[in-house]
N, C-alpha and C. Protein backbone atom coordinates (compact mmCIF):
# COMPACT_ATOMS: atom_id res chain seq x y z
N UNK A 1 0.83 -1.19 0.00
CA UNK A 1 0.00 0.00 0.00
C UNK A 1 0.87 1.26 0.00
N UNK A 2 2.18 1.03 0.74
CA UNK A 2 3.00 2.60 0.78
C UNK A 2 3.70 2.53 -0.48
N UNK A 3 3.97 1.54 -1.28
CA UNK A 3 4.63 1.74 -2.66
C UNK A 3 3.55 2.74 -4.11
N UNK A 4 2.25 1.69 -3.51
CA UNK A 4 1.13 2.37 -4.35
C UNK A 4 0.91 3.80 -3.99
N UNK A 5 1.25 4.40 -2.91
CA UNK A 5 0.98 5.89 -2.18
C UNK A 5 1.77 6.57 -2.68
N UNK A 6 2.99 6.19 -2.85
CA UNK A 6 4.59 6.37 -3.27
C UNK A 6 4.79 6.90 -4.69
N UNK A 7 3.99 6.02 -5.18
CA UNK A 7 4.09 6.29 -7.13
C UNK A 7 2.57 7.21 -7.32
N UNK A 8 1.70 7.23 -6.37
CA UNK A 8 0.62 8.38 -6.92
C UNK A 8 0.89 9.41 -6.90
N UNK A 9 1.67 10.09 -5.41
CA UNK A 9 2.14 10.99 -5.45
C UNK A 9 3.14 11.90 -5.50
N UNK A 10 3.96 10.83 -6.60
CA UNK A 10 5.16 10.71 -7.20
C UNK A 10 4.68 11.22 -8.90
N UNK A 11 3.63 10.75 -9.23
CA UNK A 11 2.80 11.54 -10.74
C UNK A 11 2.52 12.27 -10.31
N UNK A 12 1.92 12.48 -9.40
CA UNK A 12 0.86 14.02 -8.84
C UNK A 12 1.95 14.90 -9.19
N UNK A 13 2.65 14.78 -8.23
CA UNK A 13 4.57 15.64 -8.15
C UNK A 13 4.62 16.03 -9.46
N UNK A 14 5.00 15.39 -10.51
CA UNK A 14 5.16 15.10 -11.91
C UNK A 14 4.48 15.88 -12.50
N UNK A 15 3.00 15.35 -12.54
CA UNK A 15 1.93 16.66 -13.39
C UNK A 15 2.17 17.80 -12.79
N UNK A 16 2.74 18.24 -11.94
CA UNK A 16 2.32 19.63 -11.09
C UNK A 16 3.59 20.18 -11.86
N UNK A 17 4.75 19.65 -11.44
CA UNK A 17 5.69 20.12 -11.73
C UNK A 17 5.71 20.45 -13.53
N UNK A 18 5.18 19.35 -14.39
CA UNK A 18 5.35 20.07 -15.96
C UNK A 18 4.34 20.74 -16.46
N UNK A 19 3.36 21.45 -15.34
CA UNK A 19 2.31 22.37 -15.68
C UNK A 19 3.00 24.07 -16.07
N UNK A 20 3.86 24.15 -15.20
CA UNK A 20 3.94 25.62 -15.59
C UNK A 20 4.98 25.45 -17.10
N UNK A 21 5.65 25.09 -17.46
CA UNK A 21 6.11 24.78 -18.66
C UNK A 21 5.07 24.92 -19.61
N UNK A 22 4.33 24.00 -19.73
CA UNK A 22 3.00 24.82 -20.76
C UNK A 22 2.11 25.80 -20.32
N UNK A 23 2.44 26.08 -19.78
CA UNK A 23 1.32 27.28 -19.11
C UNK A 23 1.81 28.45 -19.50
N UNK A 24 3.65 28.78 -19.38
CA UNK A 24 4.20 29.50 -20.00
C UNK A 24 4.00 29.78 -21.66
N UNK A 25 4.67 28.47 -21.92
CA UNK A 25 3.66 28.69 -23.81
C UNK A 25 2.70 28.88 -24.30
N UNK A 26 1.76 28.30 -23.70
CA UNK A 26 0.38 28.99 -24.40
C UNK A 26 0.21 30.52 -23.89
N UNK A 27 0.78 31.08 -22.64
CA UNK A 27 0.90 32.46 -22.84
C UNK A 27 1.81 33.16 -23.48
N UNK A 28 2.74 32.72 -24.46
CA UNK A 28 3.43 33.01 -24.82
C UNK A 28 2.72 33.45 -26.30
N UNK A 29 2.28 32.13 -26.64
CA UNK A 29 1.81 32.01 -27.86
C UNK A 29 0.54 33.12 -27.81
N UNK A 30 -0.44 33.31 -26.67
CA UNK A 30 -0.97 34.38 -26.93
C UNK A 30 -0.67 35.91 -26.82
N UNK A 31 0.55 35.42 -26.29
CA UNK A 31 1.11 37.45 -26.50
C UNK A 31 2.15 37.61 -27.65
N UNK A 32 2.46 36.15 -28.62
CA UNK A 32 2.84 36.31 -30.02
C UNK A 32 1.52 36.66 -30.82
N UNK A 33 0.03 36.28 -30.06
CA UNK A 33 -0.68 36.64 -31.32
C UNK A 33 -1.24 37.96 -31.36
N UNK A 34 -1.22 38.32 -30.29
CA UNK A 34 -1.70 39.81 -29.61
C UNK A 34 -0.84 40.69 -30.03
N UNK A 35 0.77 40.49 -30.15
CA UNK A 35 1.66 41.37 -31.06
C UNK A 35 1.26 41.30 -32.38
N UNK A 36 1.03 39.88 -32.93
CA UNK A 36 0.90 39.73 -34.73
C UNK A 36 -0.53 40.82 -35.43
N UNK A 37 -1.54 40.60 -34.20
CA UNK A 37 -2.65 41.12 -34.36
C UNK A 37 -2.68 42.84 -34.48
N UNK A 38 -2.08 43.06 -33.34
CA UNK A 38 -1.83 45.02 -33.28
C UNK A 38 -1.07 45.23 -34.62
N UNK A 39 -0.24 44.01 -34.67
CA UNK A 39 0.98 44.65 -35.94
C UNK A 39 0.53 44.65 -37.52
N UNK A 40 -0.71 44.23 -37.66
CA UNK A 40 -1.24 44.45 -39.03
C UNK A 40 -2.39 45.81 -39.10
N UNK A 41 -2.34 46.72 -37.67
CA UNK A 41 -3.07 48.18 -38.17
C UNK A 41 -1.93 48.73 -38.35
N UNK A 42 -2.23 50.34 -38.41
CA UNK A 42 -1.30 51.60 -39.35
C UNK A 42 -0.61 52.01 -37.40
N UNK A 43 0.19 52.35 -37.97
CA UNK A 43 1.25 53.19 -36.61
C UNK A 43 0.49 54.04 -36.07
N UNK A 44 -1.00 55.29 -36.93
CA UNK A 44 -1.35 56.71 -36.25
C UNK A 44 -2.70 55.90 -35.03
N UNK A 45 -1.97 55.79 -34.00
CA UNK A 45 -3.02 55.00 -33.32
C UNK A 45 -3.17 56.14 -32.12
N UNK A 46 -4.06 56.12 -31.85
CA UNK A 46 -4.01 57.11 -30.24
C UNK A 46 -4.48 56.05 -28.90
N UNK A 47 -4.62 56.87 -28.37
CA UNK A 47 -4.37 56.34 -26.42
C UNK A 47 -5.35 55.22 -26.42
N UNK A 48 -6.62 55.32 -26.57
CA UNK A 48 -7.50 54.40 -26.77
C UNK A 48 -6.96 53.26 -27.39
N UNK A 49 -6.71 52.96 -28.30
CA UNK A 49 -6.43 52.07 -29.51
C UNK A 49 -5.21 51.64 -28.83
N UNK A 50 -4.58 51.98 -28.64
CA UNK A 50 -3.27 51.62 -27.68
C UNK A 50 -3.81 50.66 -26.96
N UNK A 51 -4.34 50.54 -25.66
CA UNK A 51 -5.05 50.13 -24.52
C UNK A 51 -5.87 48.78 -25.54
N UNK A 52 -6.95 48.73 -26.17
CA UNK A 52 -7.45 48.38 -26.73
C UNK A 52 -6.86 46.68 -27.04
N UNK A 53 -7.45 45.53 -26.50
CA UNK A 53 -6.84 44.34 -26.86
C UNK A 53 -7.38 43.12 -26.79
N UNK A 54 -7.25 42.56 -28.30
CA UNK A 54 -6.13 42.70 -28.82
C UNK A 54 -6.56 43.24 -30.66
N UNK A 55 -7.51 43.64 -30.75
CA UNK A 55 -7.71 44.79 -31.78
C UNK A 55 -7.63 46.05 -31.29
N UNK A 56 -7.71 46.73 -32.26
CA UNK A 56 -7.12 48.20 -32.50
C UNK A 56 -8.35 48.35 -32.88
N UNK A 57 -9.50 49.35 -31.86
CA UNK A 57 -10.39 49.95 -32.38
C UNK A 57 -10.72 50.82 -33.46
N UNK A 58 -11.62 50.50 -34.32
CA UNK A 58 -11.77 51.81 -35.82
C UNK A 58 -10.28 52.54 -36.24
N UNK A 59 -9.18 51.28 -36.07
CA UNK A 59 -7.68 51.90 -36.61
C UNK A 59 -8.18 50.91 -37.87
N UNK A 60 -7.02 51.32 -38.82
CA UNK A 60 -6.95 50.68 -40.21
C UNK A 60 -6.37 50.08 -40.47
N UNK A 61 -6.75 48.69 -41.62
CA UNK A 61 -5.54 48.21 -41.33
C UNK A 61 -4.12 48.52 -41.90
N UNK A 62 -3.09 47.90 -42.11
CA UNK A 62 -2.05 48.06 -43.37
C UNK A 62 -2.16 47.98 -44.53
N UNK A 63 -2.12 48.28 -45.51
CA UNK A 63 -2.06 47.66 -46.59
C UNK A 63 -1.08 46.57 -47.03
N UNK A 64 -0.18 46.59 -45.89
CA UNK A 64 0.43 44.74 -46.20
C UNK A 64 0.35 44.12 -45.58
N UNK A 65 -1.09 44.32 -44.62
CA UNK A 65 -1.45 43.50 -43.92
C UNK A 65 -1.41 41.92 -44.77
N UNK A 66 -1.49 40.86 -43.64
CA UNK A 66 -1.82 39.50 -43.94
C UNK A 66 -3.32 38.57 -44.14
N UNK A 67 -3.62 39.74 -42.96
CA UNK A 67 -5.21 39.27 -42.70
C UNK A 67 -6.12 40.40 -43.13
N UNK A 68 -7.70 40.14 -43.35
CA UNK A 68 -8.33 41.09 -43.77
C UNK A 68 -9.56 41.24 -42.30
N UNK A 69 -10.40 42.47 -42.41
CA UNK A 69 -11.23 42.30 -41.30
C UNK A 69 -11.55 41.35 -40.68
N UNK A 70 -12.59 40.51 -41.67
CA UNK A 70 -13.11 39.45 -41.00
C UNK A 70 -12.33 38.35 -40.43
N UNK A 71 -11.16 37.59 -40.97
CA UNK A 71 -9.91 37.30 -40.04
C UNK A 71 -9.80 37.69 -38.70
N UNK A 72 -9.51 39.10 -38.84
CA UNK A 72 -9.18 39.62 -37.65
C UNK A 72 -10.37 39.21 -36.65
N UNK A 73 -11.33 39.32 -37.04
CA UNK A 73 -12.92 38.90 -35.95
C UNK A 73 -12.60 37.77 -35.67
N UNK A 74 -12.40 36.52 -36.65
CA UNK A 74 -12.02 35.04 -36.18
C UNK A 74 -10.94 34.62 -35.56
N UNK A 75 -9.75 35.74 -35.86
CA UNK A 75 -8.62 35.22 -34.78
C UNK A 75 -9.22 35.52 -33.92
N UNK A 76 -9.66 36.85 -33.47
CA UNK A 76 -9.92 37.48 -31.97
C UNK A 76 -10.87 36.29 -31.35
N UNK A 77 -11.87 35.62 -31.98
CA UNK A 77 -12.95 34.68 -31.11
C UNK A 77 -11.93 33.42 -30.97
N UNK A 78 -10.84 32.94 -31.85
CA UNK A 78 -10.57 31.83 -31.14
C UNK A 78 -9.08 32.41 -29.93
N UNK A 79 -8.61 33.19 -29.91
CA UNK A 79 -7.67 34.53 -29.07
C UNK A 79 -8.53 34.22 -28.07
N UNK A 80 -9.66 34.59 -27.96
CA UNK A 80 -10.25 35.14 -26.49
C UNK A 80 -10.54 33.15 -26.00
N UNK A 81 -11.28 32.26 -26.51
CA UNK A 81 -11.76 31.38 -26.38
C UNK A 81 -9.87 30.33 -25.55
N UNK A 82 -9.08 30.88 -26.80
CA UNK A 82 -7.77 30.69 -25.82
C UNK A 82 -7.39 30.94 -24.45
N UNK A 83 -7.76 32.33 -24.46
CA UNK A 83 -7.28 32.86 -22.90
C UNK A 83 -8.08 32.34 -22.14
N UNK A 84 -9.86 32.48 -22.10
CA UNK A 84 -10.67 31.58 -21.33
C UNK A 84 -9.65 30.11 -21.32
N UNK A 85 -9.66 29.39 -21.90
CA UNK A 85 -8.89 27.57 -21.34
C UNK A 85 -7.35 27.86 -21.03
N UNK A 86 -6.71 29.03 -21.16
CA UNK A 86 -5.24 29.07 -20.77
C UNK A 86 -5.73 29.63 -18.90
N UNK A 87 -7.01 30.11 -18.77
CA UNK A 87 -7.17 30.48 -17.33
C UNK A 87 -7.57 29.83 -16.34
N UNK A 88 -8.41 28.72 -17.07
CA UNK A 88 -9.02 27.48 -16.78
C UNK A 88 -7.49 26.67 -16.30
N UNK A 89 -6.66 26.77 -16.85
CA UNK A 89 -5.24 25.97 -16.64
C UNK A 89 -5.57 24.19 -17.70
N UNK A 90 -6.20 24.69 -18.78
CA UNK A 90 -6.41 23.50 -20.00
C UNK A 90 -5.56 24.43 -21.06
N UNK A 91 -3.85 24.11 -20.73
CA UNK A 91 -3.08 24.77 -21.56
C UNK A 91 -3.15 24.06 -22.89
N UNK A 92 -3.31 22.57 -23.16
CA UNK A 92 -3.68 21.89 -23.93
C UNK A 92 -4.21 22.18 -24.85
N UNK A 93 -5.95 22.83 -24.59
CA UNK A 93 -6.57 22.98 -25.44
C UNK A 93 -6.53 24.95 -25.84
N UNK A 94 -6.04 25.08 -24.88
CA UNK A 94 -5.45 26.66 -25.22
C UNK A 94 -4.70 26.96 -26.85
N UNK A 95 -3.77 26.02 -26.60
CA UNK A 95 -2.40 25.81 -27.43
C UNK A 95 -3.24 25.18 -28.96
N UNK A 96 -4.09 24.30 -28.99
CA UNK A 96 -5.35 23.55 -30.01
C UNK A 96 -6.18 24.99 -30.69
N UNK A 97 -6.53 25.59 -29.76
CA UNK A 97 -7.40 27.11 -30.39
C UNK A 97 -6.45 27.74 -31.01
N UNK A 98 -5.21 28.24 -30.62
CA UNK A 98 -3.92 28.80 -30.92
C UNK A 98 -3.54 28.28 -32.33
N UNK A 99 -4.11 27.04 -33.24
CA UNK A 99 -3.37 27.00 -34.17
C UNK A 99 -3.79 27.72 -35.30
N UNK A 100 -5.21 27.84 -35.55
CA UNK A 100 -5.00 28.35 -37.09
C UNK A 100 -5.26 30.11 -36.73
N UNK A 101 -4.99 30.70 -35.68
CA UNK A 101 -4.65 32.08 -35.56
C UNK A 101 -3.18 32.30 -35.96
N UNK A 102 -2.75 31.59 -35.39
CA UNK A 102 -1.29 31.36 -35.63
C UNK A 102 -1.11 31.05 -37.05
N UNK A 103 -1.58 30.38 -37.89
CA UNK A 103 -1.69 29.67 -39.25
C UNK A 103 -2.09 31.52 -40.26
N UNK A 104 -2.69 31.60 -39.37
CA UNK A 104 -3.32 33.40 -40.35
C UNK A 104 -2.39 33.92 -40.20
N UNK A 105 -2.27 34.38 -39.42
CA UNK A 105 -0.97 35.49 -38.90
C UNK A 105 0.22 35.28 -39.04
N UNK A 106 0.90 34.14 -39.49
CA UNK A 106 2.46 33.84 -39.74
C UNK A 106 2.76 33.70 -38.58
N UNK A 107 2.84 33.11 -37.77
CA UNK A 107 3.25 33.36 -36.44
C UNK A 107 3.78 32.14 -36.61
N UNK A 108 4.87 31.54 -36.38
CA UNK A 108 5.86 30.20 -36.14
C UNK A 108 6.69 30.00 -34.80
């Protein structure tokens, strides 16, 4: 019985310990997409739009931008749907929402 006690909370140990490792990346990956995202409007942004995240309110976009409006709406819903399960601590499925924002945006 103390060997079986031994190795449960010997995984427990284990999962706990390689949680913050992904927990770090999927926040990582969402403050690569939150940069990729600001970085396809124009530079004349003011205070608002600044603050504003992770779109840039009624700013415009680039013209070399990558993505077009509606993009930008679908990264932002699977972006936010990310941060909800990266808060939840389901870095897993955080990192799963994270791919085809990442796939739009060039983000590697």
């Amino acid at each position: 019985m103390s060997r079986l006690l031994h190795t449960f909370l010997l995984a427990s140990f284990l999962g706990l310990a390689a949680s913050p490792a992904s927990a770090s990346n999927c926040a990582e990956d969402i403050a690569a997409v939150d940069k990729a995202l600001r970085s396809q409007y124009g530079e004349d942004r003011k205070w608002w739009q600044i603050i504003a995240c992770p779109v840039v309110m009624d700013g415009q976009l680039r013209k070399d931008a990558v993505v077009n409006v509606e993009q930008i709406k679908e990264i932002s819903y699977f972006r936010n749907i990310a941060y909800m399960q990266h808060a939840r601590g389901d870095d897993k499925m955080c990192k799963e929402s994270l791919v085809k924002p990442k796939r739009m945006l060039r983000v590697w």
